[in-house]
N, C-alpha and C. Protein backbone atom coordinates (compact mmCIF):
# COMPACT_ATOMS: atom_id res chain seq x y z
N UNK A 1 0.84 -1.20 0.00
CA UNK A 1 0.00 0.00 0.00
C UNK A 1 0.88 1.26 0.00
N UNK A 2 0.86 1.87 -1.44
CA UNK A 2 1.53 3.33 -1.19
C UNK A 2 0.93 4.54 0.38
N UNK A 3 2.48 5.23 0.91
CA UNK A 3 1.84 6.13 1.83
C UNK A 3 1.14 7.59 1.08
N UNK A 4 0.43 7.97 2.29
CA UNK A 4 -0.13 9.04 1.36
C UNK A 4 0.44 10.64 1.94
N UNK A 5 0.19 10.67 1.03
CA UNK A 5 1.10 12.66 1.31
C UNK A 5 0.49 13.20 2.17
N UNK A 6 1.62 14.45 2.62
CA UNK A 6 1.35 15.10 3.92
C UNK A 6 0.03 15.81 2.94
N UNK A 7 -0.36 16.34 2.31
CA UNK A 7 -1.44 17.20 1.70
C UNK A 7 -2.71 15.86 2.18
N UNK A 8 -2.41 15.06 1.38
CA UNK A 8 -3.59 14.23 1.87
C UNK A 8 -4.09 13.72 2.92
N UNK A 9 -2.83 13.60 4.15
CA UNK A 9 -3.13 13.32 5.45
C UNK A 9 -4.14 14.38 6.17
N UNK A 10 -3.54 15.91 5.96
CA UNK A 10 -3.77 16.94 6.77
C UNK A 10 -5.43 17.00 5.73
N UNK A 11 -5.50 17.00 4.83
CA UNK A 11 -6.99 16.62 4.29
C UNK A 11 -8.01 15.51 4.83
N UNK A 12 -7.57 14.34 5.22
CA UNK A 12 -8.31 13.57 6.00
C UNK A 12 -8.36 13.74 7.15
N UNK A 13 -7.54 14.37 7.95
CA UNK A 13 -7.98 14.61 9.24
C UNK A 13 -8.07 15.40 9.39
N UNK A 14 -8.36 16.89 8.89
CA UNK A 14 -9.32 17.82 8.62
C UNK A 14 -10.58 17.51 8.31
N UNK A 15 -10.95 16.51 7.54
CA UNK A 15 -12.11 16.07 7.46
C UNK A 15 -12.79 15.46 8.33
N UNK A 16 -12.04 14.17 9.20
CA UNK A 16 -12.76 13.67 10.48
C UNK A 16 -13.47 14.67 11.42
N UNK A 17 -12.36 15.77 11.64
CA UNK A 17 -12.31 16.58 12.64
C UNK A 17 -13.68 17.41 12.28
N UNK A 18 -14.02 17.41 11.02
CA UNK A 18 -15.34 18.75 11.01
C UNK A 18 -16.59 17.55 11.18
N UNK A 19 -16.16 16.35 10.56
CA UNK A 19 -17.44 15.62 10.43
C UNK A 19 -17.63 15.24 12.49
N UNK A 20 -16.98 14.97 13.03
CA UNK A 20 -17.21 15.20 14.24
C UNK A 20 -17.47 16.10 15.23
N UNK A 21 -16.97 17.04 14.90
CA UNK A 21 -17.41 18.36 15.53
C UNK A 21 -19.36 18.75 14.35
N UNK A 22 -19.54 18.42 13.34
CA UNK A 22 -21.11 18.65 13.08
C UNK A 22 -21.80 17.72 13.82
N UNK A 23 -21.38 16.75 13.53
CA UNK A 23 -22.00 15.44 14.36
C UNK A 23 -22.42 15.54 16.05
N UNK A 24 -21.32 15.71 16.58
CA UNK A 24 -21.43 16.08 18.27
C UNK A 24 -22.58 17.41 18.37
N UNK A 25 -21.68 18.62 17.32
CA UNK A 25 -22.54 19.66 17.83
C UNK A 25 -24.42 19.36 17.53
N UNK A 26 -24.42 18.71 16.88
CA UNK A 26 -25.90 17.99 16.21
C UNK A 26 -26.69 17.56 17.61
N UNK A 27 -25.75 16.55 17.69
CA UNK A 27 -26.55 16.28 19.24
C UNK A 27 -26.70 17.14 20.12
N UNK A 28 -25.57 17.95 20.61
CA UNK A 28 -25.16 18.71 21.72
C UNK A 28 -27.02 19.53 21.99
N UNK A 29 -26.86 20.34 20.38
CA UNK A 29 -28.05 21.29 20.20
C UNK A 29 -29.08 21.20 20.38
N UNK A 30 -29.44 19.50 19.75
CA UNK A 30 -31.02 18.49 19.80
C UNK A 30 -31.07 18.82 21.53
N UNK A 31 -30.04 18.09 21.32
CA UNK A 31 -30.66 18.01 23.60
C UNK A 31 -30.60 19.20 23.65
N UNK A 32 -30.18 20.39 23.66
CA UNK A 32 -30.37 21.64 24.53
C UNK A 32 -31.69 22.11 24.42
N UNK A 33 -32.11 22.07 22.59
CA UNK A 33 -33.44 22.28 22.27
C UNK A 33 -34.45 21.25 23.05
N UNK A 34 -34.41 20.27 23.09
CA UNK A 34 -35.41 19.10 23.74
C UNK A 34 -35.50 19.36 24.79
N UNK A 35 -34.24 19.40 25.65
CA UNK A 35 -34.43 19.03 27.57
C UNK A 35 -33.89 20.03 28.31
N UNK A 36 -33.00 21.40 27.65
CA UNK A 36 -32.67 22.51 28.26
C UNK A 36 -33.12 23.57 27.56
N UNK A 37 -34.16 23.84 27.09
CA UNK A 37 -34.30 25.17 26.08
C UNK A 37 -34.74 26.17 26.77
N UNK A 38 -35.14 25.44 28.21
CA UNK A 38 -35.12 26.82 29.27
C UNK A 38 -34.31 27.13 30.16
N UNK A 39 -33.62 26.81 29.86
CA UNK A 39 -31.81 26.99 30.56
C UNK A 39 -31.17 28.33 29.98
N UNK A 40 -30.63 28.92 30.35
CA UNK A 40 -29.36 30.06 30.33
C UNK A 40 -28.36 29.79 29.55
N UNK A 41 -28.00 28.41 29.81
CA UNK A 41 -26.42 27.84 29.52
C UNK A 41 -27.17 26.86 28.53
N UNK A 42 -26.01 26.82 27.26
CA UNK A 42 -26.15 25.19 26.45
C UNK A 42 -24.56 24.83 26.53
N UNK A 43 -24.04 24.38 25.78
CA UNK A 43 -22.65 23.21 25.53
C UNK A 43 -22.47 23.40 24.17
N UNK A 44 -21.64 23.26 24.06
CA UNK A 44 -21.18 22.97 22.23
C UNK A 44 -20.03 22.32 22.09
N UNK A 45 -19.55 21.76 21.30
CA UNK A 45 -17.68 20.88 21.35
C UNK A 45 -17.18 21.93 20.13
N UNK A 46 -17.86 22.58 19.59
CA UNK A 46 -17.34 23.48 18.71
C UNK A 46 -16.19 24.16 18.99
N UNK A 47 -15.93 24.49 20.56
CA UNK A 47 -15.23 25.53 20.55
C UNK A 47 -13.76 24.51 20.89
N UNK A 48 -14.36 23.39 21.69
CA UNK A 48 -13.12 22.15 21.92
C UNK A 48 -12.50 21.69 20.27
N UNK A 49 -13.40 21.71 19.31
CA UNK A 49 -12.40 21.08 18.12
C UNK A 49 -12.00 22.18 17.59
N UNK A 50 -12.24 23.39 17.42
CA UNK A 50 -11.71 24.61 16.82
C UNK A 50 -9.87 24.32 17.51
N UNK A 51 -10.21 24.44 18.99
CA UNK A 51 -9.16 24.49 19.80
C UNK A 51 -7.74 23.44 19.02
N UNK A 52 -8.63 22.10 18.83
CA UNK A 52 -7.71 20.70 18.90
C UNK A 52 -7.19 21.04 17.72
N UNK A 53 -8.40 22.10 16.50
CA UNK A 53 -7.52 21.93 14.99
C UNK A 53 -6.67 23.09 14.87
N UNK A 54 -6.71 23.89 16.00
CA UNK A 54 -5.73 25.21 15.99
C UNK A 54 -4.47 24.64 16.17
N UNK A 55 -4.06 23.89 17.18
CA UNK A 55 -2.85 23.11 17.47
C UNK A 55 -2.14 22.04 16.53
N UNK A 56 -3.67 21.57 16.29
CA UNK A 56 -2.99 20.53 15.09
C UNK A 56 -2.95 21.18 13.66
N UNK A 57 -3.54 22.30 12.58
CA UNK A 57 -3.37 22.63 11.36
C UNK A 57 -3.39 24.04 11.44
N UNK A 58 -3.45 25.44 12.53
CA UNK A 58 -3.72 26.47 12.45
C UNK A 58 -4.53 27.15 12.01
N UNK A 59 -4.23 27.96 11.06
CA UNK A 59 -5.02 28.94 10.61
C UNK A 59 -6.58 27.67 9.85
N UNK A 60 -6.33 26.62 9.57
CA UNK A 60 -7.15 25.61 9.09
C UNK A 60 -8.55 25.48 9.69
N UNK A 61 -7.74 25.76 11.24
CA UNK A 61 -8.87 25.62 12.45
C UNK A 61 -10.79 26.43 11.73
N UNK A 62 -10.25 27.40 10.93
CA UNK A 62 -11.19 28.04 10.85
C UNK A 62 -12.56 27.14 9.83
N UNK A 63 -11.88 25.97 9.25
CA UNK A 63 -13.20 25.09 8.83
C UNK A 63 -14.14 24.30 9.67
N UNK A 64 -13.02 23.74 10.77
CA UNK A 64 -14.41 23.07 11.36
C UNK A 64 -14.83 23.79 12.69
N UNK A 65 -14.45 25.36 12.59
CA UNK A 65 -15.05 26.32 13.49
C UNK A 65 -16.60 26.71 12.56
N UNK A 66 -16.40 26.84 11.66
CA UNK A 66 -17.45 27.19 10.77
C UNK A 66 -18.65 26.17 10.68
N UNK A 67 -18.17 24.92 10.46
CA UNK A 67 -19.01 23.42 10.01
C UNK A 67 -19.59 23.54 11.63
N UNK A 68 -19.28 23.40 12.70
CA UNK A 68 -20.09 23.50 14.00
C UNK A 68 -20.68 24.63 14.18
N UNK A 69 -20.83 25.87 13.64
CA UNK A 69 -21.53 27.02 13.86
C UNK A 69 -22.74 26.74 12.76
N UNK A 70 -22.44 25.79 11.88
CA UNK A 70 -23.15 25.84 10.37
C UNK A 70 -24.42 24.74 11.33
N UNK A 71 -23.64 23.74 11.89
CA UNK A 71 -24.78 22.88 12.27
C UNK A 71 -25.39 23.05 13.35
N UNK A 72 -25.07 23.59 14.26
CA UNK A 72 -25.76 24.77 15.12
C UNK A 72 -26.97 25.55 14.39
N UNK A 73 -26.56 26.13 13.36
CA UNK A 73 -27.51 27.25 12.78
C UNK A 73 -28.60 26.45 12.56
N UNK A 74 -28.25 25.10 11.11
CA UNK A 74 -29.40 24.54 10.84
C UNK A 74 -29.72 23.58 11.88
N UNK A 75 -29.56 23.27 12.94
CA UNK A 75 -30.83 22.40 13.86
C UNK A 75 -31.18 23.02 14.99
N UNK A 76 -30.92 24.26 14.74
CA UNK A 76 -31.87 25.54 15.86
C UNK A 76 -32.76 26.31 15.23
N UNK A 77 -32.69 26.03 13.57
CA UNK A 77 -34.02 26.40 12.72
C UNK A 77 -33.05 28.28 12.95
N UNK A 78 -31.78 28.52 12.37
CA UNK A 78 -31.39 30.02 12.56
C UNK A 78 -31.73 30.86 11.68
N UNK A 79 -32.41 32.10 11.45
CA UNK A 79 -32.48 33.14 10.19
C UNK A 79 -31.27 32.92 10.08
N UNK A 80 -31.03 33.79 8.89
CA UNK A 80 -30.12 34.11 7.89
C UNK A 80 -29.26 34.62 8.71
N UNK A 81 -29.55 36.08 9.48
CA UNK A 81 -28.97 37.09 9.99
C UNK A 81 -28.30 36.29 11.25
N UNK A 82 -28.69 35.41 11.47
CA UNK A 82 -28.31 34.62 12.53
C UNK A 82 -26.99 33.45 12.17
N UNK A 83 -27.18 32.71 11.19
CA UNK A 83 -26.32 32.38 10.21
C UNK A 83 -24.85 33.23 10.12
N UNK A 84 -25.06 34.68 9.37
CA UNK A 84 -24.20 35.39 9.68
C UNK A 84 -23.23 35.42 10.48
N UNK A 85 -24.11 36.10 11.96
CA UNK A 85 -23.14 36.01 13.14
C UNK A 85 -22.15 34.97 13.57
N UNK A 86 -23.10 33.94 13.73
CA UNK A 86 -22.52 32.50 14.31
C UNK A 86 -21.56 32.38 13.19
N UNK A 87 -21.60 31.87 11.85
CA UNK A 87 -20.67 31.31 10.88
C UNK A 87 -19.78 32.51 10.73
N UNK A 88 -20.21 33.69 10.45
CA UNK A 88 -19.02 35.14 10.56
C UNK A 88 -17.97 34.79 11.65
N UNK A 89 -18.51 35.09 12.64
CA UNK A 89 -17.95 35.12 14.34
C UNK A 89 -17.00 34.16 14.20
N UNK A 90 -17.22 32.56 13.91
CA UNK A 90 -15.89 31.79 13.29
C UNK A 90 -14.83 32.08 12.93
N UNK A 91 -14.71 32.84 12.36
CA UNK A 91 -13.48 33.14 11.66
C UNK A 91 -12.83 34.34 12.86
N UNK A 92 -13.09 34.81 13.53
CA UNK A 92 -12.12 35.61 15.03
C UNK A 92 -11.65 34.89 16.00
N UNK A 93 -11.85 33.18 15.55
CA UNK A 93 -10.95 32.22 16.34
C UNK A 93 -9.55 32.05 16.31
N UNK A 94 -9.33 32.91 14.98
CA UNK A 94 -7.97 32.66 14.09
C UNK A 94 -7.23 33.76 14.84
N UNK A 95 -8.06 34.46 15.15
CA UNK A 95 -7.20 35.47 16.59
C UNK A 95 -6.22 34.70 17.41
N UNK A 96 -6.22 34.02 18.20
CA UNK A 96 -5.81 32.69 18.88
C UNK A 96 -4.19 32.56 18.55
N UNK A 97 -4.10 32.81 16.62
CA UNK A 97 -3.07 32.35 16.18
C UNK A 97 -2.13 33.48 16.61
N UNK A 98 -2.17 34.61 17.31
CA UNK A 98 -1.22 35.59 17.67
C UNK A 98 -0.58 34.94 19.24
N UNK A 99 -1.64 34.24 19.82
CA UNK A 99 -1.06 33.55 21.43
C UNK A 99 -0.06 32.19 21.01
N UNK A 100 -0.49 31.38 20.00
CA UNK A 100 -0.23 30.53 19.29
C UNK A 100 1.92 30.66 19.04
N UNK A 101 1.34 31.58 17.84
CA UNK A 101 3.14 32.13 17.50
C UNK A 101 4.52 32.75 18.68
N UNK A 102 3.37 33.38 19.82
CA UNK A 102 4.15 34.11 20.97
C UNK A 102 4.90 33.04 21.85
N UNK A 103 3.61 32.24 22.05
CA UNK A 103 4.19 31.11 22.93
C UNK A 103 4.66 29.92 22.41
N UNK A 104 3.74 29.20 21.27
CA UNK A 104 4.63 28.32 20.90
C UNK A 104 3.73 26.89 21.11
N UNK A 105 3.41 25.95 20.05
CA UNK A 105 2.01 25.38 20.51
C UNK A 105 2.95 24.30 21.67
N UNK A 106 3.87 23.41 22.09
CA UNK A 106 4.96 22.70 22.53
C UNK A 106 4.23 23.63 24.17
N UNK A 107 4.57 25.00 24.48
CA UNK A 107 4.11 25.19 25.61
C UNK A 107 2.86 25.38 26.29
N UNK A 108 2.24 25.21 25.19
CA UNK A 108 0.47 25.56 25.06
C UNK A 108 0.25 24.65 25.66
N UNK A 109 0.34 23.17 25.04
CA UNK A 109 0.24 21.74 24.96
C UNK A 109 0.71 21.45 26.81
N UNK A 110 1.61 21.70 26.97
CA UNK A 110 2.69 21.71 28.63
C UNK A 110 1.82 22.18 29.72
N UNK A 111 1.64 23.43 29.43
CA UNK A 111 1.76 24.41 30.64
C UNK A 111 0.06 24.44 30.59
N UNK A 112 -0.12 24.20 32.07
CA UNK A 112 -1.90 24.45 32.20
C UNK A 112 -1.75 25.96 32.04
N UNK A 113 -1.57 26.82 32.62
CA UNK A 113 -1.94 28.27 32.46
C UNK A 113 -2.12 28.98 31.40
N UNK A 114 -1.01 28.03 30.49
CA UNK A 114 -1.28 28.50 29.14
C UNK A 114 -1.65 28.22 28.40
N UNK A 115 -2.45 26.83 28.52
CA UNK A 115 -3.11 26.04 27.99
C UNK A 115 -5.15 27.06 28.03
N UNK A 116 -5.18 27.39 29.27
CA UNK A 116 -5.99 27.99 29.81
C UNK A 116 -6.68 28.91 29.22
N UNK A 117 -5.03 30.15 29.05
CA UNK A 117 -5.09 30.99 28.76
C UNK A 117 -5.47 31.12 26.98
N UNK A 118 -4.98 30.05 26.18
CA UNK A 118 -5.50 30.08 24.75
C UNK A 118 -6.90 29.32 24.67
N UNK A 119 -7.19 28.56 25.40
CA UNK A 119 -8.75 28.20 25.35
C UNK A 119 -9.60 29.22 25.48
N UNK A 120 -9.93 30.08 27.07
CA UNK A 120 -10.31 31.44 27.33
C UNK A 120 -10.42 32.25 26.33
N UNK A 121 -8.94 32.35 25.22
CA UNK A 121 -8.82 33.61 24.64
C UNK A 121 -9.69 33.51 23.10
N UNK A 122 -9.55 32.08 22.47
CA UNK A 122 -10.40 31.58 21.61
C UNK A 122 -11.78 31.69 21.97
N UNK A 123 -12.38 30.90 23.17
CA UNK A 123 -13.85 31.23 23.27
C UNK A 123 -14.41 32.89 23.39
N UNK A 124 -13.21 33.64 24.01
CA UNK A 124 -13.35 35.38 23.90
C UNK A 124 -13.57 35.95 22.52
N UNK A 125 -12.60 35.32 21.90
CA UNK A 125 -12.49 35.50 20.11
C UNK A 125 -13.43 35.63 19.34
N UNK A 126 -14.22 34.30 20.11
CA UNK A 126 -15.29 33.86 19.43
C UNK A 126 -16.60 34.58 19.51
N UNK A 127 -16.48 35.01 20.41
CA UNK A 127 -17.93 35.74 20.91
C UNK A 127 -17.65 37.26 20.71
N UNK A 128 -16.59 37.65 20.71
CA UNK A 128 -16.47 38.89 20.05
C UNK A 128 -16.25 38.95 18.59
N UNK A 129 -16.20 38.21 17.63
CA UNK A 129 -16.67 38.03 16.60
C UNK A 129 -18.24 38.23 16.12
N UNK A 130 -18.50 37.28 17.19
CA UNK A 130 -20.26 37.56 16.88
C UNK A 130 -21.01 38.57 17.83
N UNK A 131 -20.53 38.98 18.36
CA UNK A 131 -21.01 40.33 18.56
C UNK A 131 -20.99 41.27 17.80
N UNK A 132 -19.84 41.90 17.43
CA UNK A 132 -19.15 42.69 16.23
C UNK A 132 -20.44 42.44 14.89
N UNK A 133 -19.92 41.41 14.17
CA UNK A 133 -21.38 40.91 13.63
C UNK A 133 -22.50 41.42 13.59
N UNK A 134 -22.88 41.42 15.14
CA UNK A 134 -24.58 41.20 15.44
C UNK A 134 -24.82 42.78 15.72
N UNK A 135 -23.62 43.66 15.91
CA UNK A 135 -23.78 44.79 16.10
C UNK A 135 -24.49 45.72 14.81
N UNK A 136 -24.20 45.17 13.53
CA UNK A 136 -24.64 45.77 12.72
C UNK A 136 -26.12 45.48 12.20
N UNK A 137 -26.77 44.57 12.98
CA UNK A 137 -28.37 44.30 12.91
C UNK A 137 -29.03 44.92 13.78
N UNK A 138 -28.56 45.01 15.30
CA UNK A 138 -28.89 45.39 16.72
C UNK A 138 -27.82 45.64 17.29
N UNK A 139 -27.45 47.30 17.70
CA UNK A 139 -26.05 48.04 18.33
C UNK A 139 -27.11 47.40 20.21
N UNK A 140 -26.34 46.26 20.58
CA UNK A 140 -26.37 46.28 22.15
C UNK A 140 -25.36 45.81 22.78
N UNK A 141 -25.21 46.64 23.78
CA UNK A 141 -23.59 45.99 24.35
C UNK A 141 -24.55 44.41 25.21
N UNK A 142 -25.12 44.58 25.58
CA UNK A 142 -26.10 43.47 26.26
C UNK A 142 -25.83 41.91 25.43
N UNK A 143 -25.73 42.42 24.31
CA UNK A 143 -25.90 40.78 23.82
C UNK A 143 -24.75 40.11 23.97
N UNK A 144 -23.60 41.20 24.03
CA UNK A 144 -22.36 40.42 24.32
C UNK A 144 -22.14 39.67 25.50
N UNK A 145 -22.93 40.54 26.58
CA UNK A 145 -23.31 39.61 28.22
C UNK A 145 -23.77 38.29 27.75
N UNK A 146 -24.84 38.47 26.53
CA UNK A 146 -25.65 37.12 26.57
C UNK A 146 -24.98 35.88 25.72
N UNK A 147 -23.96 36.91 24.88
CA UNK A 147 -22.61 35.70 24.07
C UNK A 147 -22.12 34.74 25.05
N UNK A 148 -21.53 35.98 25.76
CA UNK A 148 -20.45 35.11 26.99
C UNK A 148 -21.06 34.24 28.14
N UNK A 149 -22.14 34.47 28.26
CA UNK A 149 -22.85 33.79 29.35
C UNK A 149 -23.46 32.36 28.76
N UNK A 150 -23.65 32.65 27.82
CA UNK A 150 -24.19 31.72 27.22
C UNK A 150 -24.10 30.23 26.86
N UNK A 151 -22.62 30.50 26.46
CA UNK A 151 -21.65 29.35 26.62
C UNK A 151 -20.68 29.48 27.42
N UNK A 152 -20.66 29.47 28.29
CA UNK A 152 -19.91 29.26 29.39
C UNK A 152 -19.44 27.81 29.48
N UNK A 153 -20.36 26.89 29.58
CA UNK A 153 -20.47 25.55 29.58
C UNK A 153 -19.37 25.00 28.46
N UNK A 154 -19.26 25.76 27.81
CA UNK A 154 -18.44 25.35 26.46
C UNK A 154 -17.36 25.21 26.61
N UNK A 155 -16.68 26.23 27.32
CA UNK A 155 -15.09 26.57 28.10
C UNK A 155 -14.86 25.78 29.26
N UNK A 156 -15.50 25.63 29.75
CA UNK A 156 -15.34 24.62 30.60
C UNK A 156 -15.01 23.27 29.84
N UNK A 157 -15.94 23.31 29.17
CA UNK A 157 -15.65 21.45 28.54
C UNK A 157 -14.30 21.48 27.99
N UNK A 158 -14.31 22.72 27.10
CA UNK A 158 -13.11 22.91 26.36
C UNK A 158 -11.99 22.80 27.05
N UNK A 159 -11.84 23.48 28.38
CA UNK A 159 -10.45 23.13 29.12
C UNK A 159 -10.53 21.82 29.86
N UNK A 160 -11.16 21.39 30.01
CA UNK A 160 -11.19 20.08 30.53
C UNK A 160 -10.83 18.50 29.64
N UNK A 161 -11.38 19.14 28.40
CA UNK A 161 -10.85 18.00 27.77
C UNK A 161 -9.68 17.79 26.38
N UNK A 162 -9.44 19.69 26.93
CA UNK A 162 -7.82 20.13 26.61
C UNK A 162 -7.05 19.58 27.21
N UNK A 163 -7.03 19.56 28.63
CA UNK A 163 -6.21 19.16 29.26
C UNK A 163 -5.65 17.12 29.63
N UNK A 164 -7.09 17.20 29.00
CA UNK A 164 -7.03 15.18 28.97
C UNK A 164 -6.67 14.99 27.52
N UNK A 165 -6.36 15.95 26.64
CA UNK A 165 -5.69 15.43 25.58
C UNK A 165 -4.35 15.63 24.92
N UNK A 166 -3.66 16.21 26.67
CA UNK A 166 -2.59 16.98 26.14
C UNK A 166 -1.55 15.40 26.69
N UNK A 167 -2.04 14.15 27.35
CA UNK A 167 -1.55 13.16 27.34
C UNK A 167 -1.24 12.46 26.61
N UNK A 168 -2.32 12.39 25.22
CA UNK A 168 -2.56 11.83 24.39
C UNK A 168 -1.40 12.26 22.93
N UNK A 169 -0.83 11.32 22.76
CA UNK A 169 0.25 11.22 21.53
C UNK A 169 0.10 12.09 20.91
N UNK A 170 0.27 13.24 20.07
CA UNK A 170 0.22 14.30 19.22
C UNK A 170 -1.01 14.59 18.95
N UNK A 171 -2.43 14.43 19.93
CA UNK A 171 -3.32 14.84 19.70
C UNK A 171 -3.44 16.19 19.70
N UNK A 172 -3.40 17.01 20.67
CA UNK A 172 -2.65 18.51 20.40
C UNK A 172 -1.82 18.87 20.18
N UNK A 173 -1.03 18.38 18.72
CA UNK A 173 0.46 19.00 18.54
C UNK A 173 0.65 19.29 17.16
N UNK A 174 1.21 20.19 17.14
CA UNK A 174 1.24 20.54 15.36
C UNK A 174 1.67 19.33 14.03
N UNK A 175 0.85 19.17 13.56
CA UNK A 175 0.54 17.66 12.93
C UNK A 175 2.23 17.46 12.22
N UNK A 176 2.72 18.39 11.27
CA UNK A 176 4.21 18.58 11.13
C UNK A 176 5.30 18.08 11.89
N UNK A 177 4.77 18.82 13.14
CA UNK A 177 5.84 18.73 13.70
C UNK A 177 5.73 17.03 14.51
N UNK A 178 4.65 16.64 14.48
CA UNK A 178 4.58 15.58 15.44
C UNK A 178 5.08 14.04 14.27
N UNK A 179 4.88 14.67 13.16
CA UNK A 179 5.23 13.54 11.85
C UNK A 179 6.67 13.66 11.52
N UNK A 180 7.51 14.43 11.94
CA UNK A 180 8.55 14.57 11.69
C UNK A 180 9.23 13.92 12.76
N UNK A 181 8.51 14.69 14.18
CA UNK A 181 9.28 13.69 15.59
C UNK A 181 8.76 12.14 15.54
N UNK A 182 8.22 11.88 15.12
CA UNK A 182 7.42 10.50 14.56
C UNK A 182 8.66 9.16 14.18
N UNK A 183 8.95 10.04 12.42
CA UNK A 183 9.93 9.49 11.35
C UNK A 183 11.08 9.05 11.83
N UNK A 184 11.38 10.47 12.91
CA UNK A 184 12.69 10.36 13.37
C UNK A 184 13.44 9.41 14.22
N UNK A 185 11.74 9.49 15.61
CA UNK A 185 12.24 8.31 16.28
C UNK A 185 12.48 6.77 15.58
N UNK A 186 11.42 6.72 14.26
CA UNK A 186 11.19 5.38 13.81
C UNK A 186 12.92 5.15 13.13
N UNK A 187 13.22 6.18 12.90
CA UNK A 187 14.77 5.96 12.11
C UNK A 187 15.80 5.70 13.05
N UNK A 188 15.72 6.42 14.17
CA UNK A 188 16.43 6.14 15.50
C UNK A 188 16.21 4.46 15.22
N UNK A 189 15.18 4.30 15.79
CA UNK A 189 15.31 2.93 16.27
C UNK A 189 15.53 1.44 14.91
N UNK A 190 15.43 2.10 14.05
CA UNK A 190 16.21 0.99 13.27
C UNK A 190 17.36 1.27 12.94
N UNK A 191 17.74 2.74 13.08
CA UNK A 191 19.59 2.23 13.18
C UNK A 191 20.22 1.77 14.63
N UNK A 192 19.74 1.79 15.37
CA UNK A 192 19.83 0.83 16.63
C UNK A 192 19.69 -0.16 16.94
N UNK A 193 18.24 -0.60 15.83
CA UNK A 193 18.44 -2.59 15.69
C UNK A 193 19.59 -2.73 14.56
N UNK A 194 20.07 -2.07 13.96
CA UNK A 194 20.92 -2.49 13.19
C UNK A 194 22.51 -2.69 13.29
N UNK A 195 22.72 -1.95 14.82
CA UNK A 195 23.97 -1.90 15.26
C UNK A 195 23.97 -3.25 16.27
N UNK A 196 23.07 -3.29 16.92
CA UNK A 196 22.61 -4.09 17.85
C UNK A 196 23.11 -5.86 17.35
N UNK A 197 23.93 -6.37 17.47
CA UNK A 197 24.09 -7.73 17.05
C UNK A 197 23.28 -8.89 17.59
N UNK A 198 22.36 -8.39 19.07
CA UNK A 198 21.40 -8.90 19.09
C UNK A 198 20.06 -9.09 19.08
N UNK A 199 20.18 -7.90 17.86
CA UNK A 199 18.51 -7.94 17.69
C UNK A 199 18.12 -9.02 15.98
N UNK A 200 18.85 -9.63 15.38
CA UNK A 200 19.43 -10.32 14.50
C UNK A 200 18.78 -11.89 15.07
């Protein structure tokens, strides 16, 4: 079986990544609409896979930030203008990528605080995106209270299961860089069985 190129890899798992993040957020929404629609707070994983594909493809992140705002929109029945915001607002996740370059995704991945601190700053991103947005339908500073409050629940999940995946083998790590430390070790270790007279 030929391997397949880095273009095609970072294409398939770009693809998992949105078809799971529509999928989850699908459910997430059904139940909020069904069994919390009189709740304050809903959940979304939107803002957790934006996060996972910022680390793993960057600026990329911004597709399956979009595909979870998209499926959000259609199974909450959203106007247009609503559409807008949410799928607009997506794209101020890519903000993120300025904490990203400063620090360095290796310490992102490490350090809870700063792990923290780029989750926080993404879900901030995010909601000031769609505010900004929503400002030009309805000027209220109010709705931005009702952005941030809103999903709250979201950031939470998001750092929580940031932090359970920063164990996990290059699940948060820049896909590059983790295929290269990958190759390397695999080359390490066969010129080491090969010196080795008793691995023969």
């Amino acid at each position: 079986m030929n391997q397949i190129t880095f273009k095609q890899y970072k294409s398939i798992d770009l693809t998992l990544i949105c078809i799971i993040t529509a999928i989850f957020e699908t459910i997430a929404t059904l139940a909020t609409n069904r069994w919390f629609n009189l709740q304050a707070m809903a959940i979304s994983i939107t803002l957790t896979m934006t996060c996972v594909a910022l680390m793993r493809w960057s600026a990329y992140a911004v597709i399956p930030s979009a595909i979870g705002s998209l499926a959000f929109c259609i199974v909450s029945s959203a106007t247009p203008i609503q559409y807008l915001i949410y799928c607009g607002g997506s794209i101020f996740s890519l903000l993120s990528l300025i904490i990203i370059r400063q620090v360095g995704k290796e310490k992102l991945r490490r350090d809870f605080v700063w792990r923290l601190i780029f989750v926080t700053f993404t879900y901030l991103s995010t909601v000031l995106g769609r505010w900004l947005i929503s400002l030009l339908f309805e000027p209220s500073l109010m709705s931005l209270v009702t952005f941030i409050t809103t999903d709250i629940l979201s950031l939470l999940f998001a750092v929580v299961v940031m932090s359970l995946l920063k164990g996990a083998d290059g699940m948060i790590e820049d896909q590059k860089e983790y295929l290269l430390r990958i190759d390397g070790e695999s080359k390490e270790e066969e010129a080491a069985n090969l010196n080795d007279p008793f691995s023969k």
